[in-house]
Protein backbone atom coordinates (compact mmCIF):
# COMPACT_ATOMS: atom_id res chain seq x y z
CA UNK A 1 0.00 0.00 0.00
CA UNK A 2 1.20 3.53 -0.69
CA UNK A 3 2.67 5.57 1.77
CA UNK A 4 0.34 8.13 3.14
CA UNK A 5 1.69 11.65 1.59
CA UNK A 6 0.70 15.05 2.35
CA UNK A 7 -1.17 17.15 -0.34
CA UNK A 8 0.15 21.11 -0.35
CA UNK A 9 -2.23 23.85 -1.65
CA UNK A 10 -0.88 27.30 -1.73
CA UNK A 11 -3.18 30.46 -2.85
CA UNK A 12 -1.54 33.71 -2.87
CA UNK A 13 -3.27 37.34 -3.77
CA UNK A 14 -4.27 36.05 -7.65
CA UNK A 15 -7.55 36.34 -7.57
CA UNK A 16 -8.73 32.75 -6.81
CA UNK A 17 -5.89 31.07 -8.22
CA UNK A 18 -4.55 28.38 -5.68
CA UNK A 19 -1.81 25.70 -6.67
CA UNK A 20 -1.88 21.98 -5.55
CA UNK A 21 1.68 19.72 -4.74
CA UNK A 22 1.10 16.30 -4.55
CA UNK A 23 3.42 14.10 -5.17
CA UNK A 24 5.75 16.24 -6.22
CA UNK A 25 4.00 17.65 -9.40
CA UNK A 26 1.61 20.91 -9.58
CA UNK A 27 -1.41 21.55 -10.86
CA UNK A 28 -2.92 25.36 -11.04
CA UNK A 29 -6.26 25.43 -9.64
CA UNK A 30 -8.68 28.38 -10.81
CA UNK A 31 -12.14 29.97 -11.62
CA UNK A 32 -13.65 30.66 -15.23
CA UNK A 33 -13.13 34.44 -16.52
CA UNK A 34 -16.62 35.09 -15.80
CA UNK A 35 -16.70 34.76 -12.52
CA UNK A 36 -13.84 36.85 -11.58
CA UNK A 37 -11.11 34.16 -12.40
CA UNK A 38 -8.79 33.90 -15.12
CA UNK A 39 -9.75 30.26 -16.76
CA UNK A 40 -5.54 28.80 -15.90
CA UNK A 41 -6.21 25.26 -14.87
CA UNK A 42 -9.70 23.38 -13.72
CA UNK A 43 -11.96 24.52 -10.88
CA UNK A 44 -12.10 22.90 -7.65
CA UNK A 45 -15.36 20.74 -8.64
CA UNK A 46 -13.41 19.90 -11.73
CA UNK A 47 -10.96 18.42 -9.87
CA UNK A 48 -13.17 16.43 -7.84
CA UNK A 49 -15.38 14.86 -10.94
CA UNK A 50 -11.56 14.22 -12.29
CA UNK A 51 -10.51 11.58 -9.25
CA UNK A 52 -13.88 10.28 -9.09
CA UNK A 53 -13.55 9.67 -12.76
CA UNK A 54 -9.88 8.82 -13.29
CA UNK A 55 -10.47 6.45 -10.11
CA UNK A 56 -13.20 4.74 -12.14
CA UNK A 57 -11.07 4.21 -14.88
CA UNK A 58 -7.95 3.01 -13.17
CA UNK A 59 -10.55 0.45 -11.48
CA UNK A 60 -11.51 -0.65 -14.29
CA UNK A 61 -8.47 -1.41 -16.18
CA UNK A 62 -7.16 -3.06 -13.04
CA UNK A 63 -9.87 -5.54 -13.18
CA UNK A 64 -9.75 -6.39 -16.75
CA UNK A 65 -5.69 -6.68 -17.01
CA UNK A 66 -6.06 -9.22 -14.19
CA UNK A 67 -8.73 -11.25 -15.82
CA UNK A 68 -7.07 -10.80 -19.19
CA UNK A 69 -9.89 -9.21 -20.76
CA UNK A 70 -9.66 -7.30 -24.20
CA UNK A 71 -10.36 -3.94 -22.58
CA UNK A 72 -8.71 -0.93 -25.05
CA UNK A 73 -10.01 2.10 -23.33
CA UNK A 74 -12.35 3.30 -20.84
CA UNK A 75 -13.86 6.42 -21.05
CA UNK A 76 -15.64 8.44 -18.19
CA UNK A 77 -17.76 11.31 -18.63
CA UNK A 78 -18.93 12.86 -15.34
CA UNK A 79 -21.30 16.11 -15.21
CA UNK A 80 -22.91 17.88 -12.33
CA UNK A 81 -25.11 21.20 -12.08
CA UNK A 82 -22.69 23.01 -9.71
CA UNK A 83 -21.27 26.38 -9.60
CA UNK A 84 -18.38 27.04 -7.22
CA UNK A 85 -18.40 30.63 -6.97
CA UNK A 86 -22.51 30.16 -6.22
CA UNK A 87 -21.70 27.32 -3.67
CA UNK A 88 -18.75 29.96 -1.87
CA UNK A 89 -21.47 32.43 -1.42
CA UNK A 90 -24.15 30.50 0.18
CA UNK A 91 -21.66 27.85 2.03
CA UNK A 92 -22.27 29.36 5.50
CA UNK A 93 -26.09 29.97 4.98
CA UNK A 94 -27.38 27.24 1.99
CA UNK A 95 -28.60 24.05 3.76
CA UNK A 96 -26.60 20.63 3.31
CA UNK A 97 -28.01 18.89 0.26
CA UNK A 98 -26.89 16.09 -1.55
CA UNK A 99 -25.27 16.36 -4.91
CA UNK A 100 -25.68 14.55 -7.91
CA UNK A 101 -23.16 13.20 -10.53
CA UNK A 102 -24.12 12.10 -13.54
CA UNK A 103 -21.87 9.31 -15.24
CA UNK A 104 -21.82 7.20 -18.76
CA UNK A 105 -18.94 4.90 -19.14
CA UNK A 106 -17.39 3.99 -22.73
CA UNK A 107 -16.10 0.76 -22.84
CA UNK A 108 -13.83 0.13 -26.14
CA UNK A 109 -12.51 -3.62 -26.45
CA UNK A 110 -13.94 -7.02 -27.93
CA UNK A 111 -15.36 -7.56 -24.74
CA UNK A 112 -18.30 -10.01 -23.78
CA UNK A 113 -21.85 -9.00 -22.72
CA UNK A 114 -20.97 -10.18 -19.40
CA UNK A 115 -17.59 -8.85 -19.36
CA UNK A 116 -19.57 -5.76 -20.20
CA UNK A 117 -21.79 -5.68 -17.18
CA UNK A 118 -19.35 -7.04 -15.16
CA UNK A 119 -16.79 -3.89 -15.85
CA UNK A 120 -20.09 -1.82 -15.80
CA UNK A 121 -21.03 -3.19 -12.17
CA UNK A 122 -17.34 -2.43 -10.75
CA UNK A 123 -17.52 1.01 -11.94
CA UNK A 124 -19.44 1.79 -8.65
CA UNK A 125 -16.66 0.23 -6.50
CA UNK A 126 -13.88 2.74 -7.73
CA UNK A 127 -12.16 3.83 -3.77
CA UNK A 128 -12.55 7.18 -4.18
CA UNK A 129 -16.67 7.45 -5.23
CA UNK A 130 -17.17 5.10 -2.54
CA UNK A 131 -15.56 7.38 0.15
CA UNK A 132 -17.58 9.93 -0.49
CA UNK A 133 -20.61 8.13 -0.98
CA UNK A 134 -19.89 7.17 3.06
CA UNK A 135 -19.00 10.43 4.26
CA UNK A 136 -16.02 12.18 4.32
CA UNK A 137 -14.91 14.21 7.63
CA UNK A 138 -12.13 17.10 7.27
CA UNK A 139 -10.74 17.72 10.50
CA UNK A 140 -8.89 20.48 11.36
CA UNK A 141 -5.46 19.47 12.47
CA UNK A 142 -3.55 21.14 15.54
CA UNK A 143 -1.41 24.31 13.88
CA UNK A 144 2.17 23.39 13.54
CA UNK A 145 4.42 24.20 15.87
CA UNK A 146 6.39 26.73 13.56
CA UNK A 147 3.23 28.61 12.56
CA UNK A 148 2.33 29.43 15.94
CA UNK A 149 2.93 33.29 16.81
CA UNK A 150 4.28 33.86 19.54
């Protein structure tokens, strides 16, 4: 199993830019033009529908290498009706709903119909979709030692 690792996000004064470390690579996180942003690298609920759907995929061609199935590709396509800056300005006062995902799955390969359903079925067991589907907690962590003012 992989060694636990922390992930770094830094946001300076750009407006809404932030950038994530993980791993040692970076990805720019930011909003769209129109709301206030200026469109360098996906938005935060981008990144999310990206592990749940990269997840799915990895999943899946897990699976079929060990079976030896004739998988070629999997495609994900995830959607959702959510708008970050919207969500930001109603996050202390909007209600706790639950969101919805949307997902179709493209399956490329001379697979089976049951190799098919099978790969189709397993899509719903990808790690990270089913931690959120249980509930995720984010704690807040003590401050570290060398951030304290004194």
């Amino acid at each position: 199993m992989a060694e636990n690792k922390d992930v770094v996000i830094h946001a300076g004064r750009e407006h809404y830019r932030a950038e994530v470390l993980a791993g040692g690579k970076r990805v720019v996180v930011d909003e769209p033009l129109e709301v206030g942003g200026k469109d360098a690298g996906p938005t935060p609920y981008d990144l999310l529908l990206g592990s749940i759907g990269a997840c799915t995929a990895m999943t899946l061609r897990m699976y079929a290498d060990r079976k030896g199935w004739p998988l070629e590709s999997v495609v994900v396509r995830l959607r959702q009706a959510r708008k970050y800056d919207a969500d930001c300005a109603e996050c202390v006062s909007a209600p706790v709903g639950v969101h919805q995902v949307e997902r179709e799955l493209e399956l490329e390969g001379d697979l089976t119909d049951e190799q098919r359903a099978r790969l189709t079925e397993l899509a719903d067991r990808c790690p990270i979709k089913q931690t959120l589907e249980r509930g995720l907690h984010v704690i807040a962590a003590p401050e570290p030692a060398d951030a304290a003012v004194s």
